[in-house]
N, C-alpha and C. Protein backbone atom coordinates (compact mmCIF):
# COMPACT_ATOMS: atom_id res chain seq x y z
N UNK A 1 -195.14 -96.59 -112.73
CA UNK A 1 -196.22 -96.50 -113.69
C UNK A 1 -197.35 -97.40 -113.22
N UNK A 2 -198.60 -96.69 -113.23
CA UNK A 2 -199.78 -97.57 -112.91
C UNK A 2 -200.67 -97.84 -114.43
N UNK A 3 -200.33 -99.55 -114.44
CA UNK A 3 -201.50 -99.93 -115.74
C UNK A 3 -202.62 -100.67 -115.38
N UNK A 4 -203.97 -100.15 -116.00
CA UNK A 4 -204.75 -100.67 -115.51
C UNK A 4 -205.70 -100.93 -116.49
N UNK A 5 -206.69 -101.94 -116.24
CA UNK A 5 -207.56 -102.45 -117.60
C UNK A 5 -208.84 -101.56 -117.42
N UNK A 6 -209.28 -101.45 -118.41
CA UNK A 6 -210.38 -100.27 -118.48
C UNK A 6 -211.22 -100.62 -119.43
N UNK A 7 -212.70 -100.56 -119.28
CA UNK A 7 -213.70 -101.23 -120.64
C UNK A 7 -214.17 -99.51 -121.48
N UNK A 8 -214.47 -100.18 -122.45
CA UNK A 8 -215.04 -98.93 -123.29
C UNK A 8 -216.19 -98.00 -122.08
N UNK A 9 -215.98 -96.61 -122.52
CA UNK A 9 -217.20 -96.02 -121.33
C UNK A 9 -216.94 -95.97 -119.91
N UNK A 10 -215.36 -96.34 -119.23
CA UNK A 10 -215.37 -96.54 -117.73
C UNK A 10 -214.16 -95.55 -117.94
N UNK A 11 -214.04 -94.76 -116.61
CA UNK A 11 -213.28 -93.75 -116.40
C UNK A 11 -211.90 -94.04 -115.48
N UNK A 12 -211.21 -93.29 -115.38
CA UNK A 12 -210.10 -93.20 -114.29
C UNK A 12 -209.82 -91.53 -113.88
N UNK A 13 -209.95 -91.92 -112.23
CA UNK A 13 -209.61 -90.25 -111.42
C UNK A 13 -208.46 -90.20 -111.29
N UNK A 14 -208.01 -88.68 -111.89
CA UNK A 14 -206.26 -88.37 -111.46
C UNK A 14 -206.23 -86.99 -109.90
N UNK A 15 -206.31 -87.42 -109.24
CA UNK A 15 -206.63 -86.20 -107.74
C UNK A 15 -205.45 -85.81 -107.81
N UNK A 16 -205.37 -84.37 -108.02
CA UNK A 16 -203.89 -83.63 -107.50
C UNK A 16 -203.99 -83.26 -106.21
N UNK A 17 -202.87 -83.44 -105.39
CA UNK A 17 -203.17 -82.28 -104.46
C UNK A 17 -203.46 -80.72 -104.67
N UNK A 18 -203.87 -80.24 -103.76
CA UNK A 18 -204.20 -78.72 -104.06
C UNK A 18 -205.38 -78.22 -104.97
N UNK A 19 -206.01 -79.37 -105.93
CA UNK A 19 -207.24 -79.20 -106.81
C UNK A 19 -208.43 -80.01 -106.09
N UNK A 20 -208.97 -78.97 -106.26
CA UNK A 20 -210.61 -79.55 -105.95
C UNK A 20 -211.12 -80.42 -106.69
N UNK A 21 -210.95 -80.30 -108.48
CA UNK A 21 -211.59 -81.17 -109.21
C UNK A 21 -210.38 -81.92 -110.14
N UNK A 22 -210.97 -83.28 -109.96
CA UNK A 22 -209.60 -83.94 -110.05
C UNK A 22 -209.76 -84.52 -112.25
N UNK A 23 -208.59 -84.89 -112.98
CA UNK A 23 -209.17 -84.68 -113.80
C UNK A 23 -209.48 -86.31 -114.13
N UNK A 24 -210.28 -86.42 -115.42
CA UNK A 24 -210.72 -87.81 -115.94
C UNK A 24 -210.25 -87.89 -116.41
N UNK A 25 -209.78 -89.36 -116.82
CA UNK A 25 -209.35 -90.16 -118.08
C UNK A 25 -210.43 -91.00 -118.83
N UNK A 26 -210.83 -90.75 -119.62
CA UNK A 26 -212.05 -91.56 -120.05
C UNK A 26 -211.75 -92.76 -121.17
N UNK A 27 -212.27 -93.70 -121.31
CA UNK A 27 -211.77 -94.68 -122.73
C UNK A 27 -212.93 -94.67 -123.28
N UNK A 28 -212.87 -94.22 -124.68
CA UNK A 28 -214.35 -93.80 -125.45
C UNK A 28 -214.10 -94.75 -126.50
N UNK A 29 -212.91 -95.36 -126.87
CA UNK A 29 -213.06 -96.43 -127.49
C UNK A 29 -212.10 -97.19 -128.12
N UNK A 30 -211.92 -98.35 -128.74
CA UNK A 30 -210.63 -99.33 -128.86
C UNK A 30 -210.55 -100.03 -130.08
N UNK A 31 -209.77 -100.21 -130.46
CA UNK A 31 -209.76 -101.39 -131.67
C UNK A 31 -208.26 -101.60 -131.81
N UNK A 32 -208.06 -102.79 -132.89
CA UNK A 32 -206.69 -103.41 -133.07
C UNK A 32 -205.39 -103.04 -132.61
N UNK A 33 -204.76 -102.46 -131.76
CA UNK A 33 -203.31 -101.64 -131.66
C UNK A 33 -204.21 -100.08 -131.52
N UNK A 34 -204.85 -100.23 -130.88
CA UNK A 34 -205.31 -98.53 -130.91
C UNK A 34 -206.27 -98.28 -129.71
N UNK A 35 -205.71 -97.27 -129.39
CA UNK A 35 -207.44 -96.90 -127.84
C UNK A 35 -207.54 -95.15 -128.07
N UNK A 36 -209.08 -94.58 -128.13
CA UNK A 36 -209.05 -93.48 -128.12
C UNK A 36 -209.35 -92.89 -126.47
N UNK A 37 -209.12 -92.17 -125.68
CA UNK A 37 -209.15 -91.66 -124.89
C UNK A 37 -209.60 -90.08 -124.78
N UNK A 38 -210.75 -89.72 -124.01
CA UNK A 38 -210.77 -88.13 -123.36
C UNK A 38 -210.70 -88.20 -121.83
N UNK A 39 -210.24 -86.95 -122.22
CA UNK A 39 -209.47 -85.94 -120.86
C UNK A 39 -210.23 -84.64 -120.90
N UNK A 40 -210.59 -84.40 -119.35
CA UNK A 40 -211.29 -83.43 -118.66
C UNK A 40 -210.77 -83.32 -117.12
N UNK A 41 -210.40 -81.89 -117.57
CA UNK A 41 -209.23 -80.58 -116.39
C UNK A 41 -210.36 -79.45 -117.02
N UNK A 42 -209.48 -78.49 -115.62
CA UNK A 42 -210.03 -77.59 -115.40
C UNK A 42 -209.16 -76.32 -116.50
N UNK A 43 -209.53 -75.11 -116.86
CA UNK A 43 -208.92 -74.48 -118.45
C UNK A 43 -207.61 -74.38 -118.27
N UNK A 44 -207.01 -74.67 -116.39
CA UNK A 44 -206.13 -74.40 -115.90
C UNK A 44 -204.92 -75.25 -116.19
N UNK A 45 -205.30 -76.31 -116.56
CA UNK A 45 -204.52 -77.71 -117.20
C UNK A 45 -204.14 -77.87 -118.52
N UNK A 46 -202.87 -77.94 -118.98
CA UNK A 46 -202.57 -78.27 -120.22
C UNK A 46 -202.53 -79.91 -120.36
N UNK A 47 -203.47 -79.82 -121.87
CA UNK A 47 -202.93 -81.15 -121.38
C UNK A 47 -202.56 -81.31 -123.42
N UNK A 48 -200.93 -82.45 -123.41
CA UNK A 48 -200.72 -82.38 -124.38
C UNK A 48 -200.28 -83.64 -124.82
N UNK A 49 -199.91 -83.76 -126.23
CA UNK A 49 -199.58 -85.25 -126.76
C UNK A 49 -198.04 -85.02 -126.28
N UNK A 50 -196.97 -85.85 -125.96
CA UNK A 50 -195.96 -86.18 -125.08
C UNK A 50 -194.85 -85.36 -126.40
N UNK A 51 -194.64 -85.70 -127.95
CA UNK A 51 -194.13 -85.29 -128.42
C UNK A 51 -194.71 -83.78 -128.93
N UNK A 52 -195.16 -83.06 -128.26
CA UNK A 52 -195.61 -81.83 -128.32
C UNK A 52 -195.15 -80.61 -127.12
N UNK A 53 -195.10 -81.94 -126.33
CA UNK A 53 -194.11 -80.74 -125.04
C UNK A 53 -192.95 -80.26 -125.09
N UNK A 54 -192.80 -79.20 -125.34
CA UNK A 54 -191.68 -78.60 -125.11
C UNK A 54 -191.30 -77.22 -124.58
């Protein structure tokens, strides 16, 4: 697992192999016990909350 510190507004690249456009992790914003995060993939990407996969 990679953890890394991130300020409000600063991004992180996820590069797959085989994709041209790799997707973002964005931190849009934080408070007490809480961080909100967006994500941007291509329509080709699911992307889901962890207890939702199945």
């Amino acid at each position: 697992m990679l953890v890394l510190h991130r300020k409000i507004k600063q991004e992180v690249l996820i590069r797959v192999p085989g994709r041209d456009e790799p997707i973002v992790v964005a931190v849009i914003d934080a408070g007490q016990g809480w961080v909100k995060l967006g994500f941007a993939a291509g329509a080709d990407v699911r992307i889901l909350r962890k207890e939702l996969d199945k």
